[in-house]
Protein backbone atom coordinates (compact mmCIF):
# COMPACT_ATOMS: atom_id res chain seq x y z
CA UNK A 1 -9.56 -144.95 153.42
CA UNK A 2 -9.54 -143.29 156.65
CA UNK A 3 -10.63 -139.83 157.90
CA UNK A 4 -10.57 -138.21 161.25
CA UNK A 5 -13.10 -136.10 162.90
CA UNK A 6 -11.76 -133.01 165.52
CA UNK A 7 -14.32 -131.34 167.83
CA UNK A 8 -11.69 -129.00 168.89
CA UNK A 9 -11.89 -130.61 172.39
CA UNK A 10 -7.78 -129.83 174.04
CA UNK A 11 -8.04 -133.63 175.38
CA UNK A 12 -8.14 -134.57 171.51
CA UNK A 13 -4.87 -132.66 170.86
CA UNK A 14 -3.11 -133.39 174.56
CA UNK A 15 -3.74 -137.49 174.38
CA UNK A 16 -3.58 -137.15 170.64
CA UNK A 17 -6.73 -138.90 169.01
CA UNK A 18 -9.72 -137.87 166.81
CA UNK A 19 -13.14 -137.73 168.40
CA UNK A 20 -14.29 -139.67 165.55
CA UNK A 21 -12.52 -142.39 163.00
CA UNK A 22 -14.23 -143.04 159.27
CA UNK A 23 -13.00 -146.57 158.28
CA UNK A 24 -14.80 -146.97 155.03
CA UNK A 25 -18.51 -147.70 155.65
CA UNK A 26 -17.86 -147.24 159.86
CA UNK A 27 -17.42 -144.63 162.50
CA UNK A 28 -15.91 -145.17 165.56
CA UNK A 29 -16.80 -142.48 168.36
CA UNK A 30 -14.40 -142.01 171.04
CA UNK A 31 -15.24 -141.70 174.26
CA UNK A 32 -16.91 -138.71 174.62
CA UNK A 33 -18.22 -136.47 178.14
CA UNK A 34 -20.35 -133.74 178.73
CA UNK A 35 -18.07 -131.13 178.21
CA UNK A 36 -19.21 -128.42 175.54
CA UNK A 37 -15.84 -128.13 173.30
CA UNK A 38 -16.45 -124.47 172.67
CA UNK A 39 -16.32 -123.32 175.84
CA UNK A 40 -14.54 -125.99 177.61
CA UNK A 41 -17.71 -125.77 180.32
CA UNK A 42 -19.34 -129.09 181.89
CA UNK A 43 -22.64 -129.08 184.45
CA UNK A 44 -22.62 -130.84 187.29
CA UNK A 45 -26.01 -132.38 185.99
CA UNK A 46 -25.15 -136.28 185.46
CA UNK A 47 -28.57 -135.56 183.06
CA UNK A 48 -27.45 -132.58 181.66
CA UNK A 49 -23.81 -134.41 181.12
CA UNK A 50 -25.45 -137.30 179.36
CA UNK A 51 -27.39 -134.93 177.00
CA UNK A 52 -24.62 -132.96 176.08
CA UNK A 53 -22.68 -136.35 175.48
CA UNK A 54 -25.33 -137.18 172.67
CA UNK A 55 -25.66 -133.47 171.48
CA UNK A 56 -21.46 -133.87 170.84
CA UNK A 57 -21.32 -137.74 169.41
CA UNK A 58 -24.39 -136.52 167.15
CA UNK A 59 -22.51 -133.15 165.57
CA UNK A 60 -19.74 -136.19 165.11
CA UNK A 61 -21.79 -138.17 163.44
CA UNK A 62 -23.09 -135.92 161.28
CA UNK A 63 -19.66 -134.85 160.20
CA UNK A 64 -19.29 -138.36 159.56
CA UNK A 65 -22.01 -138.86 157.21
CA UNK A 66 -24.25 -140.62 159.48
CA UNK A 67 -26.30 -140.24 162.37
CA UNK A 68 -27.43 -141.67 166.28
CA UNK A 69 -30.11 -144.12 163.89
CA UNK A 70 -27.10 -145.63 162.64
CA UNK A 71 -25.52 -146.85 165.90
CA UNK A 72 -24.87 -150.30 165.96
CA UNK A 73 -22.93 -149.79 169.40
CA UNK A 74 -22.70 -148.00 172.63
CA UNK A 75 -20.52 -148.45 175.46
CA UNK A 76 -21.33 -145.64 178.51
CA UNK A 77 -19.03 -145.35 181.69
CA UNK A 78 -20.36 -144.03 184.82
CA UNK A 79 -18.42 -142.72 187.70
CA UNK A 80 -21.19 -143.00 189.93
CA UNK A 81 -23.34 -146.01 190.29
CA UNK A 82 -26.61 -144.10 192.00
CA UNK A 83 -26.18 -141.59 188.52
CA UNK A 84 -27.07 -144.82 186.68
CA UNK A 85 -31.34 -144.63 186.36
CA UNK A 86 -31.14 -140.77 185.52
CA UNK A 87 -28.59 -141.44 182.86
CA UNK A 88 -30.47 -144.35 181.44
CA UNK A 89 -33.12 -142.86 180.69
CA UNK A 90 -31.19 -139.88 178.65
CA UNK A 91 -29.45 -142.38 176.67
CA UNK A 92 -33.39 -144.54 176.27
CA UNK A 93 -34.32 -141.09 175.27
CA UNK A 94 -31.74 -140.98 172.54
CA UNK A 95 -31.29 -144.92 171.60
CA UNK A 96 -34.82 -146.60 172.31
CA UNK A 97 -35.96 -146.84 168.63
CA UNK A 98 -32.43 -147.68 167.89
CA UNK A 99 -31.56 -150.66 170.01
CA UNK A 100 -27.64 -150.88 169.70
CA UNK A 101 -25.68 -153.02 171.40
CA UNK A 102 -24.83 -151.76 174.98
CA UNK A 103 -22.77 -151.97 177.41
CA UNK A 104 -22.36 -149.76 180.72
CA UNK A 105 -19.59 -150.29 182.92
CA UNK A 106 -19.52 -147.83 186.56
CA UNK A 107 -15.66 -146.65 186.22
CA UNK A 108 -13.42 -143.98 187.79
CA UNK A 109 -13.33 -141.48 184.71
CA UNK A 110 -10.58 -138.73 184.37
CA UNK A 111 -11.50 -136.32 186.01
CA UNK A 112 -13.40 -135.41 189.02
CA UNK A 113 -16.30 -133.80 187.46
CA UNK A 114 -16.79 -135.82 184.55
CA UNK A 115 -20.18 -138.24 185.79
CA UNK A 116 -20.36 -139.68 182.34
CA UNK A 117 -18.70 -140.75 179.16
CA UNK A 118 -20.37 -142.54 176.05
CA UNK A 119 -18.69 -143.81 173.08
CA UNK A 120 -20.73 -145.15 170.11
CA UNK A 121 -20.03 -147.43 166.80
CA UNK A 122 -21.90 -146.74 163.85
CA UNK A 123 -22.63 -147.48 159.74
CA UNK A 124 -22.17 -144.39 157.88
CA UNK A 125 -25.35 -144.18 155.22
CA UNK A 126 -25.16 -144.62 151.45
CA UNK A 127 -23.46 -141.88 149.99
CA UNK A 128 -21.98 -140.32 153.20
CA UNK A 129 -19.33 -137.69 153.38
């Protein structure tokens, strides 16, 4: 059975997808930037971007029944290649004891001011929502 997750983000409802997927025991993250969805604000801070990026996959997650432990997969685009050691280490901050799967690709994202965007795969635990 599947179940959607909404951040209220207006990209969600204008390209029409769910920030987050349930497919039985697995949650798929979308792609997901440093914008915080109640205000519709992003920093300029790749850093700050990145953080916010986990701080918004892990409310996801948590809707989801699971959490960043349970990432089995992470795949982070960056616009900017010299962004790439600052936003490494967020993401080692957030994924070290984890160890998913990773790739990072440096890609033109959407928008101009968008320096980041991380999508993640992950087992929902025993007994999750």
């Amino acid at each position: 059975m599947r179940r959607k997750i909404y951040s209220g983000s207006a990209f969600e409802e204008i390209a029409g997808y769910a920030r987050a997927v349930i497919d039985e025991d697995w949650v798929f993250v979308s792609g997901t930037t440093g914008y915080d969805y109640k205000t519709g604000d992003i920093s300029d801070d790749p850093i700050e971007q990145a953080r916010r990026c986990f701080q918004n996959i892990s409310d996801a997650l948590e809707r989801a029944g699971s959490s960043l432990a349970d990432v089995v997969r992470v795949v982070i685009y960056i616009a900017d290649r010299s962004d790439f050691d600052s936003i490494a280490r967020v993401v080692g901050d957030h994924l070290r004891d984890i160890r998913p799967a990773n790739t990072t690709v440096i890609a033109q994202l959407v928008k101009p001011e968008m320096k980041v965007e991380i999508e993640v795969t992950a087992r929902r635990q025993t007994g999750g929502a």
